[in-house]
Protein backbone atom coordinates (compact mmCIF):
# COMPACT_ATOMS: atom_id res chain seq x y z
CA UNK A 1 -90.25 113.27 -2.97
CA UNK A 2 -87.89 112.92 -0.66
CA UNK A 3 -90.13 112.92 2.37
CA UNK A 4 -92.32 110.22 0.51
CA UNK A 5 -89.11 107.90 0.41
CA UNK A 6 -88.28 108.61 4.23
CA UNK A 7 -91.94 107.28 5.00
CA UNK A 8 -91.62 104.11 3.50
CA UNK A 9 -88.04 103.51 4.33
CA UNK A 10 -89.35 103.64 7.78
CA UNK A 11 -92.68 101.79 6.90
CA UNK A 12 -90.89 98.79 5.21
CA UNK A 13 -88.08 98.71 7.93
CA UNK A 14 -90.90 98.27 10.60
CA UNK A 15 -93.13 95.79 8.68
CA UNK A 16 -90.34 93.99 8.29
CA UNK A 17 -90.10 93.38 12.07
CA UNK A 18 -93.36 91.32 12.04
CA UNK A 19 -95.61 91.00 8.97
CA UNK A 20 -98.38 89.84 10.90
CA UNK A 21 -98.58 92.81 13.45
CA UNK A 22 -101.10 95.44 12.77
CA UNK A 23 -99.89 99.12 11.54
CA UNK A 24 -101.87 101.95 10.90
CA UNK A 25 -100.17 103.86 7.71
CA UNK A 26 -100.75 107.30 7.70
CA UNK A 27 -103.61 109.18 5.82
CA UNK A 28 -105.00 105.04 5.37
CA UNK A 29 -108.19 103.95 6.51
CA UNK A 30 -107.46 101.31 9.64
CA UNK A 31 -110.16 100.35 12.13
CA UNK A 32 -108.69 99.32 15.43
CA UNK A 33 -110.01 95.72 16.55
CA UNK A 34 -111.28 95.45 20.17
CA UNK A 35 -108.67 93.84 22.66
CA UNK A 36 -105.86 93.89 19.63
CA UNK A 37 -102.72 95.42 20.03
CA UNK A 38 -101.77 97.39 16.59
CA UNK A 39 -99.28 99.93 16.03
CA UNK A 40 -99.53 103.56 14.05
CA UNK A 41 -96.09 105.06 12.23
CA UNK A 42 -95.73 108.27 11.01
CA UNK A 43 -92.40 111.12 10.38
CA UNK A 44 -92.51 113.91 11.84
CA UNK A 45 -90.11 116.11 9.55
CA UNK A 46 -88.50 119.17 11.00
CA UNK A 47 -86.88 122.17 10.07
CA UNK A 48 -84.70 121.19 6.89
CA UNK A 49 -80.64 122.05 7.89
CA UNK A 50 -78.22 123.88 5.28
CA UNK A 51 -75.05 122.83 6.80
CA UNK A 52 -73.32 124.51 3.56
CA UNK A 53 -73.81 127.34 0.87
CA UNK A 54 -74.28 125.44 -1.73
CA UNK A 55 -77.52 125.89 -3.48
CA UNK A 56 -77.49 121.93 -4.62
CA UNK A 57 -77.44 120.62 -0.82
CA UNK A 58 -79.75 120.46 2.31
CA UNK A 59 -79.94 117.72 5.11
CA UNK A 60 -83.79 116.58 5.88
CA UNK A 61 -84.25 115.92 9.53
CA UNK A 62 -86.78 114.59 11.59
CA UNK A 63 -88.43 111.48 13.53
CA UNK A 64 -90.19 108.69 12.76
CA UNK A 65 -92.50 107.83 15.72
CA UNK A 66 -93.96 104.96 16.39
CA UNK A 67 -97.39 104.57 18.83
CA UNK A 68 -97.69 101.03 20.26
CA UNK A 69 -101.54 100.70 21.05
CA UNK A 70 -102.49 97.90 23.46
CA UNK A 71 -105.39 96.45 25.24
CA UNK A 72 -106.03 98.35 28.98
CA UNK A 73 -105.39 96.44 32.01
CA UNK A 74 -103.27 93.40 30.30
CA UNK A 75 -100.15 94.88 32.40
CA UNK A 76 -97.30 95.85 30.36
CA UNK A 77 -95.38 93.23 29.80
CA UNK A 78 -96.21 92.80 25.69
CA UNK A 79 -95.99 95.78 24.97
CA UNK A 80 -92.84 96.38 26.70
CA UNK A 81 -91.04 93.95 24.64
CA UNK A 82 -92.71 94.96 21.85
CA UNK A 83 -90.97 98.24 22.19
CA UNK A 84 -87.79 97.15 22.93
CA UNK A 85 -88.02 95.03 19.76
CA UNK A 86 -88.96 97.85 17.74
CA UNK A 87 -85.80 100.11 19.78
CA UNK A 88 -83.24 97.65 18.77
CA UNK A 89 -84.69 97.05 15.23
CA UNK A 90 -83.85 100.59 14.61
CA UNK A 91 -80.34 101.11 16.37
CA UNK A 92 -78.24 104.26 15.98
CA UNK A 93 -76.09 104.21 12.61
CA UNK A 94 -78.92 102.04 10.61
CA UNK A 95 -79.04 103.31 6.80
CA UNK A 96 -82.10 102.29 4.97
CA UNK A 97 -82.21 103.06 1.28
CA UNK A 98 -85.23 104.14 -0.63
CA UNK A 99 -85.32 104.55 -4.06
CA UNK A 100 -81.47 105.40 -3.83
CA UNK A 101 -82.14 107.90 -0.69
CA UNK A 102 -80.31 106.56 1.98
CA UNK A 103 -81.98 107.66 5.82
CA UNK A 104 -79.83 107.40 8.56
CA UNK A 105 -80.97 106.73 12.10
CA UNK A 106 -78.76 109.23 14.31
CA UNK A 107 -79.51 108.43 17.54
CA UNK A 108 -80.77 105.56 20.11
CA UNK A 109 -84.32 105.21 19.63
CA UNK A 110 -86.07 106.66 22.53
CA UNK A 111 -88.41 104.37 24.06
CA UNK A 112 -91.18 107.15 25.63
CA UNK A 113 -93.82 107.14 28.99
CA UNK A 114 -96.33 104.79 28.81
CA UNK A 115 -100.12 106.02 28.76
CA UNK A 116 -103.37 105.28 28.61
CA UNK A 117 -105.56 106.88 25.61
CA UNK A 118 -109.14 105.44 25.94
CA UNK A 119 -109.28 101.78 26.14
CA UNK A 120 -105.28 101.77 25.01
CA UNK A 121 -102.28 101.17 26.73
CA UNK A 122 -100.11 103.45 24.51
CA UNK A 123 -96.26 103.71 24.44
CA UNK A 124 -94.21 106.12 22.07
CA UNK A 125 -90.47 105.31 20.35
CA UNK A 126 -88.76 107.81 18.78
CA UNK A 127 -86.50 107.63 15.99
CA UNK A 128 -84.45 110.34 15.06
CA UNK A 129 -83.51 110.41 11.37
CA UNK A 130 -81.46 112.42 8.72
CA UNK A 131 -80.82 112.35 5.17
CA UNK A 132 -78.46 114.04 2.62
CA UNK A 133 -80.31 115.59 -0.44
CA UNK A 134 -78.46 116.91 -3.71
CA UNK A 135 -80.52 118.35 -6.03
């Protein structure tokens, strides 16, 4: 459960940014609209840490990434901003709560090389994340 509550920390966080902007969820149907920026979210988990010996205690770790998809040869000014926006929406320190899981964002979001995938204009930001689970 605990990754499920990571995911929409991170979803609600975002859509709370700008209702109206498109997001692709993962594993939900979502049809890109010609010439309409949208954005996808997903976590990547990693490797769960066990910073102790206790058998009650482990420390989920990961990234939520966020792909900005935007219309080719519009220059990059929107979606520029648009990732910056998203990078300081999500600074280093933020704790969002999810059903009484707190996720912590670790680092400065990382704000990734721009390309182009098909008719998109894509940029990636990475958030690094962890959270403390007792069992």
């Amino acid at each position: 459960m605990s990754l499920l509550k990571i995911s929409a920390a991170f979803e609600k966080k975002l859509k709370a940014l700008d209702t109206s902007f498109p997001t692709a969820l993962e594993n939900l149907p979502y049809t890109p609209v010609t010439g309409t920026a949208y954005q996808r979210i997903r976590v990547l988990p990693a490797t769960p840490a066990n910073p102790t010996l206790g058998d009650n205690y482990h420390r989920e770790v990961g990234f939520c990434e966020i792909v900005l998809f935007y219309p080719i040869n519009a220059g990059r000014g929107a979606a520029q901003t648009k990732a910056e926006a998203i990078k300081n929406h999500f600074p280093r320190s933020l704790a969002l709560t999810e059903a009484g899981q707190i996720i912590k964002v670790d680092r400065t979001p990382t704000v990734g090389v721009a390309i182009q995938v098909d008719d998109r204009y894509c940029i990636p930001i990475t958030i690094s994340y962890y959270s403390e689970i007792f069992t």
